[in-house]
Protein backbone atom coordinates (compact mmCIF):
# COMPACT_ATOMS: atom_id res chain seq x y z
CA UNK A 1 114.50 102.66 121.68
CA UNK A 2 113.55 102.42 117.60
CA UNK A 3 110.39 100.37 117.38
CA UNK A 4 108.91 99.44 114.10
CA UNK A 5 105.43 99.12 114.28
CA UNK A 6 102.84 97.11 111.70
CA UNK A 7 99.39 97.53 111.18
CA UNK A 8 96.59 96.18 108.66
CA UNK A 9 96.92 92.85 108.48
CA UNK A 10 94.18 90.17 108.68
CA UNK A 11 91.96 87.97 106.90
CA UNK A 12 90.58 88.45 102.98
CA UNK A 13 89.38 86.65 100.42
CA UNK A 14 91.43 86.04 97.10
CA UNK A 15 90.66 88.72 94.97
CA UNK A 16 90.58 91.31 98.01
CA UNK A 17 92.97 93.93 98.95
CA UNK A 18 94.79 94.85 102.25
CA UNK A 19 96.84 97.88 103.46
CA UNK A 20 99.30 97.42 105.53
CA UNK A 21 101.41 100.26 107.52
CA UNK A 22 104.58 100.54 109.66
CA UNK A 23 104.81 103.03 111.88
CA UNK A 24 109.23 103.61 112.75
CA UNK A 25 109.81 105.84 115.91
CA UNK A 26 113.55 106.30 114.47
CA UNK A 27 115.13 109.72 114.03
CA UNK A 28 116.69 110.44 110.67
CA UNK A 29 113.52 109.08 109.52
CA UNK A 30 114.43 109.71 105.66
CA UNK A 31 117.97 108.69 105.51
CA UNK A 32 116.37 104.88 106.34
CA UNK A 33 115.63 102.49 103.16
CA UNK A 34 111.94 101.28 103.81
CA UNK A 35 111.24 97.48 102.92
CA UNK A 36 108.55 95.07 103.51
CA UNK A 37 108.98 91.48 103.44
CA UNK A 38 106.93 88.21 104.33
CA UNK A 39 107.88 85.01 105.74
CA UNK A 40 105.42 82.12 104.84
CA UNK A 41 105.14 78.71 107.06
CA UNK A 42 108.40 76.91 106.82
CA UNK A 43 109.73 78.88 104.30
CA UNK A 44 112.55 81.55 103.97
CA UNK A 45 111.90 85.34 104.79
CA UNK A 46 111.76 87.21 101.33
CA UNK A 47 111.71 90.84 99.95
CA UNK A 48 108.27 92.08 98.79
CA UNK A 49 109.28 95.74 98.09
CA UNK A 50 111.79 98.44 98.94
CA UNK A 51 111.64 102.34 98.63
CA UNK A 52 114.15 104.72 99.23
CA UNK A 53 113.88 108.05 101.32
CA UNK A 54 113.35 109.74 97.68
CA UNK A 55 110.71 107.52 96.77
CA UNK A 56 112.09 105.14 94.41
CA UNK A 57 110.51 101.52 95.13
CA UNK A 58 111.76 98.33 93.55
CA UNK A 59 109.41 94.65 93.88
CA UNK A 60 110.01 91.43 93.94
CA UNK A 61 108.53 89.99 90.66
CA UNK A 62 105.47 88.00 91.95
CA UNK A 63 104.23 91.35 93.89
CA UNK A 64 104.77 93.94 90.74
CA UNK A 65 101.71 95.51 89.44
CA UNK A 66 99.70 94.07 92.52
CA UNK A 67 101.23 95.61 95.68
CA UNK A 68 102.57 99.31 95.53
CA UNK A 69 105.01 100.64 98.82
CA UNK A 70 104.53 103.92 99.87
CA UNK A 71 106.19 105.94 102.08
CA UNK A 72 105.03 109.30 104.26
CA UNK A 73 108.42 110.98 105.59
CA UNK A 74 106.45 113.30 107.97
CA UNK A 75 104.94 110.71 109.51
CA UNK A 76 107.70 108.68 109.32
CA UNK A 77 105.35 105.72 108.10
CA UNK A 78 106.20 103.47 105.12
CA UNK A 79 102.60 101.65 103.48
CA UNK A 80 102.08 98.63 101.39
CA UNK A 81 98.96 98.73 99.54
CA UNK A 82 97.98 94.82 98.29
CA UNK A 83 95.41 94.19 95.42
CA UNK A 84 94.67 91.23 94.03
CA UNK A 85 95.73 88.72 96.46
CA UNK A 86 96.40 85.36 96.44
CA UNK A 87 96.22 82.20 98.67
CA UNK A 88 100.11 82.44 98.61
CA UNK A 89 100.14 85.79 99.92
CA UNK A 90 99.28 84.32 102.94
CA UNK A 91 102.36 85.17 105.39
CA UNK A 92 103.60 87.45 107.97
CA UNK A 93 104.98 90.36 106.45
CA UNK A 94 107.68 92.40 108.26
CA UNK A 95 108.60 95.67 108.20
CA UNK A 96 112.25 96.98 107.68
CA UNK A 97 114.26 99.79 108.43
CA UNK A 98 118.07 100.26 106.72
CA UNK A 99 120.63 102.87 106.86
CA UNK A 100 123.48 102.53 105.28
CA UNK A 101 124.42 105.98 106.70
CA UNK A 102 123.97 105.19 109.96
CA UNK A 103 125.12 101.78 109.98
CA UNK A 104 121.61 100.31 111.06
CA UNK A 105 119.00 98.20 110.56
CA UNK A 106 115.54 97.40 112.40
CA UNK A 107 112.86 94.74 111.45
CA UNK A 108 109.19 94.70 112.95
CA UNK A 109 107.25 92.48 114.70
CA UNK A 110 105.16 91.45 111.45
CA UNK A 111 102.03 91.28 111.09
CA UNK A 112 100.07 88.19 109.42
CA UNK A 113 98.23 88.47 106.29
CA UNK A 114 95.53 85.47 105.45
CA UNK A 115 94.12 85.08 101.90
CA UNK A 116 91.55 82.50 102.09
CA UNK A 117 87.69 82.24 101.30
């Protein structure tokens, strides 16, 4: 069974920085597209960041030069370092796992991020 598994989130003040990591227990680790997004209170899930199994990451505009998505094939674990946040940060950010290869696609449970003082 292919679990995703987050980790990292919690509470910080604005300014403050959070890691966040996802665990997949998929096999064929690197042929998977990594992504991250969040879902805020009554708002629409949206992308925060991609990368690819080679590395190459791509960011939604509000989250470029703040967050950075990295990605540990061994360990089959894809990170999202967060610097700088902001109040509207605040969301529960989901893990994702795509293959276009294999014709699949997993999503975490999330994990909630608050930015408040």
């Amino acid at each position: 069974q292919v679990q995703l598994v987050e980790s990292g989130g919690g509470l910080v003040q604005p300014g403050g920085s959070l890691r966040l990591s996802c665990v997949a227990s998929v096999s064929a680790f690197r042929t998977y597209t990594m992504g991250w997004y969040r879902q805020a209170p009554g708002k629409q899930r949206e992308l925060v960041a991609t990368i690819t199994s080679g590395g190459t990451t791509n960011y939604a505009d509000s989250m470029k030069g703040r967050f950075t998505a990295s990605r540990d094939n061994a360990k089959k674990t894809v990170y999202l370092q967060m610097n700088s946040l902001r109040p509207e940060d605040t969301a529960a950010y989901y893990c994702n796992a795509r293959s276009s290869l294999l014709g699949a696609e997993y999503w975490g449970q999330g994990t909630q991020v608050t930015v408040s003082s």
